[in-house]
C-alpha atoms as a PDB file:
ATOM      1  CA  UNK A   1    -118.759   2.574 123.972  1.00  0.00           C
ATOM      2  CA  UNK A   2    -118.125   0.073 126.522  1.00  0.00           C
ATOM      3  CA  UNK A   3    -113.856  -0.565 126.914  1.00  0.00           C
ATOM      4  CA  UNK A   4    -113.740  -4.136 125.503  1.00  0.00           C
ATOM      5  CA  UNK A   5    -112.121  -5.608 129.056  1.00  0.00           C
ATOM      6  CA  UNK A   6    -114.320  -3.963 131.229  1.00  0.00           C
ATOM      7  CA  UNK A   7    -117.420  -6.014 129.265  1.00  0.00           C
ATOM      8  CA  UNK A   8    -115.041  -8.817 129.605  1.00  0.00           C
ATOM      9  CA  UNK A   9    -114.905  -8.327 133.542  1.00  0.00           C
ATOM     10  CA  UNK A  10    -118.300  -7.882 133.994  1.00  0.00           C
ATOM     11  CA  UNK A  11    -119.663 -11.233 132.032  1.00  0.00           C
ATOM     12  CA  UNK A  12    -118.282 -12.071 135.984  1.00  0.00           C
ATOM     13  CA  UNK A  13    -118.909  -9.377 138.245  1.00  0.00           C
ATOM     14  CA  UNK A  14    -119.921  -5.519 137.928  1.00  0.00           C
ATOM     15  CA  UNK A  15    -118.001  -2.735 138.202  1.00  0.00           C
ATOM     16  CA  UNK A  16    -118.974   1.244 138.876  1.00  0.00           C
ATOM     17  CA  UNK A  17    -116.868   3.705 136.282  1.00  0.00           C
ATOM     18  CA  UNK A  18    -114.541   4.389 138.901  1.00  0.00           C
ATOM     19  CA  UNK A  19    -113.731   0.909 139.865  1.00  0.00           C
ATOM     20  CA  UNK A  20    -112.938   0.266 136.152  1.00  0.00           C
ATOM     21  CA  UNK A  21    -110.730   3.084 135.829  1.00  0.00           C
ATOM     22  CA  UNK A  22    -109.073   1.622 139.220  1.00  0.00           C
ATOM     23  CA  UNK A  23    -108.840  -1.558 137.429  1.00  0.00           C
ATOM     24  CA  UNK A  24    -107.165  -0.529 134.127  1.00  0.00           C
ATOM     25  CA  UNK A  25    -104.909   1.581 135.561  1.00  0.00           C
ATOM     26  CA  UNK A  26    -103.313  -1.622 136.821  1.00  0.00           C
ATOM     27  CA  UNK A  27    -102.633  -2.783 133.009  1.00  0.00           C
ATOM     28  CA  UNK A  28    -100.518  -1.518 129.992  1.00  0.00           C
ATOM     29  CA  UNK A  29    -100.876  -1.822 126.333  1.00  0.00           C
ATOM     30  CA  UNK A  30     -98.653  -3.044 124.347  1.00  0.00           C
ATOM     31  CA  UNK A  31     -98.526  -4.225 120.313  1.00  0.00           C
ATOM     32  CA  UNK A  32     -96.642  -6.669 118.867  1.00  0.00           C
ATOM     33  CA  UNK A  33     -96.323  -8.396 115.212  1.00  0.00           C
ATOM     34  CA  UNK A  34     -96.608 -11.379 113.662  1.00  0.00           C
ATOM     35  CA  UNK A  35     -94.276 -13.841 114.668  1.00  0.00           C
ATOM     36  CA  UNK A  36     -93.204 -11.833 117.852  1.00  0.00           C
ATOM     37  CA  UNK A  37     -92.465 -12.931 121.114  1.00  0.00           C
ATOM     38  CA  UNK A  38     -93.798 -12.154 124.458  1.00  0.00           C
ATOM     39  CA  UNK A  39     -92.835 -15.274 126.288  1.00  0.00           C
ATOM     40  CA  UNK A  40     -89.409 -17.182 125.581  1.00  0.00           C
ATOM     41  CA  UNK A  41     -88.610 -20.408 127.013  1.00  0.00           C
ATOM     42  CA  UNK A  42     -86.116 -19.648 129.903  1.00  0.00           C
ATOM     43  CA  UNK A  43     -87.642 -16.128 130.976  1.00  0.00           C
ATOM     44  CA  UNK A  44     -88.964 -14.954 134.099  1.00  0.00           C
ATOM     45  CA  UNK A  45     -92.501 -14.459 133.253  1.00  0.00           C
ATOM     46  CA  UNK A  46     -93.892 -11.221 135.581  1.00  0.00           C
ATOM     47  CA  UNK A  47     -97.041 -10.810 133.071  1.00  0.00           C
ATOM     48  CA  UNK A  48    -100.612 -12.208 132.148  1.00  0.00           C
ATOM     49  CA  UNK A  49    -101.509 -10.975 128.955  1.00  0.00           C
ATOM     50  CA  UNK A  50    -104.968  -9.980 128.095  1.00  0.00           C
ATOM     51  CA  UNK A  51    -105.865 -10.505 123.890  1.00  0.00           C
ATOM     52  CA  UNK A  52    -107.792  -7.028 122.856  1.00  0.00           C
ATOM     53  CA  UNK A  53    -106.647  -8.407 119.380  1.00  0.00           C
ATOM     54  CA  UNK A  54    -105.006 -10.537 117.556  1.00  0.00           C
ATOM     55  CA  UNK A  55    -103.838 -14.163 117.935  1.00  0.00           C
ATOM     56  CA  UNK A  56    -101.030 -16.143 119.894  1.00  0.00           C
ATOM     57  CA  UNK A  57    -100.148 -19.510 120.921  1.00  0.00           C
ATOM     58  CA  UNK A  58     -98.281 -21.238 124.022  1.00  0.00           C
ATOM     59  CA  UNK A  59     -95.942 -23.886 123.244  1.00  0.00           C
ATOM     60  CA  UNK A  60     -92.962 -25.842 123.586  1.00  0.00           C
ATOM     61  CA  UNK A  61     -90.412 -27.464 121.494  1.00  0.00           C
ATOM     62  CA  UNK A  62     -89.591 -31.677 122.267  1.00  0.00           C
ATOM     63  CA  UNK A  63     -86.021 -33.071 122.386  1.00  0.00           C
ATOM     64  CA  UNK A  64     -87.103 -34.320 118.933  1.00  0.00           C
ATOM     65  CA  UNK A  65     -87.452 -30.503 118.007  1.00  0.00           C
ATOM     66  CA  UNK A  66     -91.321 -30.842 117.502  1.00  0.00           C
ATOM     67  CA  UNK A  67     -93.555 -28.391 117.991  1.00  0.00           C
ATOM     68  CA  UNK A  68     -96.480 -28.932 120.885  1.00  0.00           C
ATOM     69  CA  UNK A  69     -99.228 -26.229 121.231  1.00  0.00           C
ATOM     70  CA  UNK A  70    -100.728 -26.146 124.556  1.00  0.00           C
ATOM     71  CA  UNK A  71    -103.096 -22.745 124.122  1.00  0.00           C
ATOM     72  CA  UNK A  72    -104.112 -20.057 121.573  1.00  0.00           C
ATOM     73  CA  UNK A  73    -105.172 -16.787 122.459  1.00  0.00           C
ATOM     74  CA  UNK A  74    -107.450 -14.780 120.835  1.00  0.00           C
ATOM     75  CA  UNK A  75    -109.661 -11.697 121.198  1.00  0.00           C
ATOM     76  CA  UNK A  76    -111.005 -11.414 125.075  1.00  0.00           C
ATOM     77  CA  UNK A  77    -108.900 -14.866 126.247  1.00  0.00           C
ATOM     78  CA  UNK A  78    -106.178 -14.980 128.400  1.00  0.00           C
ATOM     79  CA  UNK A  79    -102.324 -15.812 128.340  1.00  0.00           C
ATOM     80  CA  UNK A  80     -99.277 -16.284 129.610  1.00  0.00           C
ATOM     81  CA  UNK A  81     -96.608 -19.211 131.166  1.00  0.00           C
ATOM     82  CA  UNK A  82     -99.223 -19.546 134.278  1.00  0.00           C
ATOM     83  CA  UNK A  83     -96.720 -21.678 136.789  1.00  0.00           C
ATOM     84  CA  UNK A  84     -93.798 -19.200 135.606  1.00  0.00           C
ATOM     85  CA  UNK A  85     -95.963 -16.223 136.397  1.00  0.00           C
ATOM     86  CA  UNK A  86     -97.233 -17.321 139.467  1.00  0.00           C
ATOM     87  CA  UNK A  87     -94.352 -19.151 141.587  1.00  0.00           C
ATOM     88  CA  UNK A  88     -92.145 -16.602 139.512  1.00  0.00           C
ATOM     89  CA  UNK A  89     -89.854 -19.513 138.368  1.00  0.00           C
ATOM     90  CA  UNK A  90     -87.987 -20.067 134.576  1.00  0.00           C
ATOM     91  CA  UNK A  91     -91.158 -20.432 131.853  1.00  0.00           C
ATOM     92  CA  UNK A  92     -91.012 -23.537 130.259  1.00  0.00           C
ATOM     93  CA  UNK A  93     -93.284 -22.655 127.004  1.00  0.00           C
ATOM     94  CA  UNK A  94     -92.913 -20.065 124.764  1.00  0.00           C
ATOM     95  CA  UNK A  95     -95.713 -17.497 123.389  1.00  0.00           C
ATOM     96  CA  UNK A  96     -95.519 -15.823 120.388  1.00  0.00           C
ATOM     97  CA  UNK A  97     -97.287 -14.048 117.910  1.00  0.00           C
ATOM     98  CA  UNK A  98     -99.348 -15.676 115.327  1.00  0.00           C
ATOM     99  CA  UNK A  99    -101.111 -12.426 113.775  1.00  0.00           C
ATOM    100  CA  UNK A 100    -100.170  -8.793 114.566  1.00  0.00           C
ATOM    101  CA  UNK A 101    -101.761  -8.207 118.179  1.00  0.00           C
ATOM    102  CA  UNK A 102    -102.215  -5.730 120.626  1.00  0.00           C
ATOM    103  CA  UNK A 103    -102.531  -6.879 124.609  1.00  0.00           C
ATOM    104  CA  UNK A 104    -103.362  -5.674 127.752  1.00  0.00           C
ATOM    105  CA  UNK A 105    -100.991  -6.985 130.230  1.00  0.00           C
ATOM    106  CA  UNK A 106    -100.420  -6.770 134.367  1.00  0.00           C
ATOM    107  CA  UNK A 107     -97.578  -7.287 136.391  1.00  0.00           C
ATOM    108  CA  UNK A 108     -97.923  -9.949 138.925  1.00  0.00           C
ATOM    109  CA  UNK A 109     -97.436  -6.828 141.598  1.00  0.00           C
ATOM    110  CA  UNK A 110    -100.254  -5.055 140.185  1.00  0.00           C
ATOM    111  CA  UNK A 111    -102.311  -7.907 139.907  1.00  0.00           C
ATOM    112  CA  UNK A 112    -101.350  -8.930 143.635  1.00  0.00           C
ATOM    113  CA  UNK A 113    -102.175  -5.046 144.459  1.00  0.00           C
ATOM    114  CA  UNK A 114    -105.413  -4.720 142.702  1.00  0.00           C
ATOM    115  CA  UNK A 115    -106.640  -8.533 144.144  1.00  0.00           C
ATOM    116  CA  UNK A 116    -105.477  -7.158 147.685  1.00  0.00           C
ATOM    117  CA  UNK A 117    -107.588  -3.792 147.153  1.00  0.00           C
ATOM    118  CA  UNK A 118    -110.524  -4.724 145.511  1.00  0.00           C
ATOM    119  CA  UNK A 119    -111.759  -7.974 146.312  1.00  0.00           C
ATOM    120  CA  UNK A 120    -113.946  -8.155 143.631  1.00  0.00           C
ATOM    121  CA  UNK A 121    -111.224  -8.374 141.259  1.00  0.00           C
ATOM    122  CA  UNK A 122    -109.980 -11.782 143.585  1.00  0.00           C
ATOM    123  CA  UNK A 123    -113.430 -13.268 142.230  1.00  0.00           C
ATOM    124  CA  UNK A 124    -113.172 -12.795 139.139  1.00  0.00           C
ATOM    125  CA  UNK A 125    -109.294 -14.024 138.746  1.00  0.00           C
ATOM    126  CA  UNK A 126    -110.681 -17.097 141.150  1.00  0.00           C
ATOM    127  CA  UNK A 127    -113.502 -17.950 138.537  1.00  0.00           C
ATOM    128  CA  UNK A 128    -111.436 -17.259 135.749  1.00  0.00           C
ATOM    129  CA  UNK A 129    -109.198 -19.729 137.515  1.00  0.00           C
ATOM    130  CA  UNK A 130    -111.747 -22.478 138.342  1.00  0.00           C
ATOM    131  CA  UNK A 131    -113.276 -22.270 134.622  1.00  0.00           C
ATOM    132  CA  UNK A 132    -109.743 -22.553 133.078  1.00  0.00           C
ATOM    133  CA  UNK A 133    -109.482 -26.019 135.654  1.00  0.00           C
ATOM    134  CA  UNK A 134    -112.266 -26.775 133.732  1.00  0.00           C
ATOM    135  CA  UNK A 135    -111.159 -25.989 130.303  1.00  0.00           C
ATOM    136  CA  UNK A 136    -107.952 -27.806 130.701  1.00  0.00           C
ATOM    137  CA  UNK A 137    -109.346 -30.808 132.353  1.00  0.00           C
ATOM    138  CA  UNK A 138    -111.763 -31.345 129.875  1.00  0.00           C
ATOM    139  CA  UNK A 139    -108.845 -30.678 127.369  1.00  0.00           C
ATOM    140  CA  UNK A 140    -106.867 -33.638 128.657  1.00  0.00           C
ATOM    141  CA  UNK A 141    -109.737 -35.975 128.660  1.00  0.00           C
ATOM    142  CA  UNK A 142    -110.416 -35.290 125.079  1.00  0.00           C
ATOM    143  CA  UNK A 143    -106.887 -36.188 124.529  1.00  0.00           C
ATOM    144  CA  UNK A 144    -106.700 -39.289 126.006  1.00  0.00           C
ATOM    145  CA  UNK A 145    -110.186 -40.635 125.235  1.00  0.00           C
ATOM    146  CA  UNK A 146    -111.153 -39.506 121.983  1.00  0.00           C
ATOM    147  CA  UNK A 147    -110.247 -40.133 118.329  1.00  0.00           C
ATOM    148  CA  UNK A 148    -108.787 -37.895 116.395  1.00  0.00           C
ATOM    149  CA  UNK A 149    -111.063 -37.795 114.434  1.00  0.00           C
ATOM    150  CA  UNK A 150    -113.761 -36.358 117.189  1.00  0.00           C
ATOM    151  CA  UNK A 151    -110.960 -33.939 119.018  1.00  0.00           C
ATOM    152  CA  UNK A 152    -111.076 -32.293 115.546  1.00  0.00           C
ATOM    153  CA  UNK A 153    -114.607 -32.218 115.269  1.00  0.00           C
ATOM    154  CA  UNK A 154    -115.138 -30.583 118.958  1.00  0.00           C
ATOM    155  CA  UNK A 155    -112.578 -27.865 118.577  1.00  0.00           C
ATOM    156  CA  UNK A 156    -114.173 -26.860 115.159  1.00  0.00           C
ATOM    157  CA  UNK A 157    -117.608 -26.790 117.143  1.00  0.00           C
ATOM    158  CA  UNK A 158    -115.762 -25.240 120.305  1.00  0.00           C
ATOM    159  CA  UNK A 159    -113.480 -22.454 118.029  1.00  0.00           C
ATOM    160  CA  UNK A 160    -114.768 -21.863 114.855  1.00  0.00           C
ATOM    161  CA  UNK A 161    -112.734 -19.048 114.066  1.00  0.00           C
ATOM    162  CA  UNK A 162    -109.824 -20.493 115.117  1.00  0.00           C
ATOM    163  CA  UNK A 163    -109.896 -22.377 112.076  1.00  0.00           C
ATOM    164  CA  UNK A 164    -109.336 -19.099 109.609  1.00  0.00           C
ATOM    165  CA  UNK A 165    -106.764 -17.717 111.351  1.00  0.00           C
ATOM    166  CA  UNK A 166    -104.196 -20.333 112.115  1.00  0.00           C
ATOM    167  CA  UNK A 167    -101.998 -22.929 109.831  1.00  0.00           C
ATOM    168  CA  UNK A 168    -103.685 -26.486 109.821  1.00  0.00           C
ATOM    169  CA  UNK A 169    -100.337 -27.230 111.221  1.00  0.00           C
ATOM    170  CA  UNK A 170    -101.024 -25.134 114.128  1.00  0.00           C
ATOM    171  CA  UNK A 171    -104.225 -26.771 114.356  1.00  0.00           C
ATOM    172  CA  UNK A 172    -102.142 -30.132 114.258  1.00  0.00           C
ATOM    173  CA  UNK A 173     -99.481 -29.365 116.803  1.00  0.00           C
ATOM    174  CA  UNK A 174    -102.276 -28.589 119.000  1.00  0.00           C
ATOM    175  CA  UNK A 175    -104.319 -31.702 118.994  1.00  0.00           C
ATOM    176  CA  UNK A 176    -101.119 -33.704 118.837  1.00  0.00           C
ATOM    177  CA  UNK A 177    -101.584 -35.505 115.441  1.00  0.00           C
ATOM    178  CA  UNK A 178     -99.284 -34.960 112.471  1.00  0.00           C
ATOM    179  CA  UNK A 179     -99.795 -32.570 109.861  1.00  0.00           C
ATOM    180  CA  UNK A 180    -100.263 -35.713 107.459  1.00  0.00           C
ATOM    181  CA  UNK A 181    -103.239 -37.601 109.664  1.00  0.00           C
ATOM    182  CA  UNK A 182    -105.121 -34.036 110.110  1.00  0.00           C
ATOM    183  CA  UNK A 183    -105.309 -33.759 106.270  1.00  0.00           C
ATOM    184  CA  UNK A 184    -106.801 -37.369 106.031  1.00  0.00           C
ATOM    185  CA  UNK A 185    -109.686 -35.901 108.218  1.00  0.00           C
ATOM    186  CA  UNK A 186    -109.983 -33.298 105.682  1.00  0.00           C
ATOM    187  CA  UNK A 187    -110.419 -35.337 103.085  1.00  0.00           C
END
């Protein structure tokens, strides 16, 4: 059986056995449960988290104490506080938990170590970089161009599964509509 992130890897670029085994002796494993934290607001973030299971979200809390989701992460995505991991500043988001979930993470040493030893590792963080531009562009022109109405409809299309495992309220925070106006759509 094929290690779940080494088929993840090579959707990008192939590896031998041994480079694998290089590779994921770079990461740990670590589980977590529901409602757990692996990011706070505030902390020093020195990992990117890799979901072998399980789902989480990125977010922050407004002034006004309301909730805004800016990611989930589930099975084969990627997450973390990106600027806070990679100028090693303060994170300003949180990540937690949203089912039980067990992770692959790496340090941003090893991940500067592995990139500086195997350079096919540097292409495939630099395309998982350039398609996550991509992602989060297209992200932020959904947001400010279409209806609610039609963000809905895409990220049913987009994340199907999404929809059975989080809260609608989740769902809400996400696209940036009240709980209230996402059950109109619903209706």
């Amino acid at each position: 059986m094929i290690h779940p992130l080494r088929k993840h890897i090579e959707e990008i670029i192939e590896l031998t056995d041994e480079e694998f085994d290089f590779v994921l002796s770079h990461f740990e494993s670590i589980k977590k449960k529901k409602h757990q934290y692996i990011i706070q607001e505030g902390d020093f973030v020195t990992r990117e988290y890799w979901v072998v299971q399980g789902c989480l979200k990125s977010y922050f809390i407004d002034d006004n104490g309301k909730e805004h989701i800016l990611q989930f992460g589930m099975e084969n995505w990627w997450i973390t506080d990106y600027e806070s991991f990679v100028k090693q500043t303060k994170s300003k988001t949180s990540v937690d938990c949203i089912e039980d979930s067990e992770l692959l993470y790496i340090s941003f040493e090893n991940r500067d170590k592995l990139t500086a030893q195997m350079h096919k590792m540097e292409r495939f963080w630099a395309k998982k970089s350039k398609n996550g531009r991509i992602a989060l562009q297209n992200r932020i022109l959904s947001l400010l161009k279409n209806s609610t109405k039609e963000k809905y409809d895409l990220l049913l299309e987009q994340y199907p599964k999404l929809f059975q495992r989080v809260p609608k309220k989740m769902i809400a925070a996400y696209l940036g509509v009240s709980r209230e106006t996402l059950s109109r759509l619903n209706s």
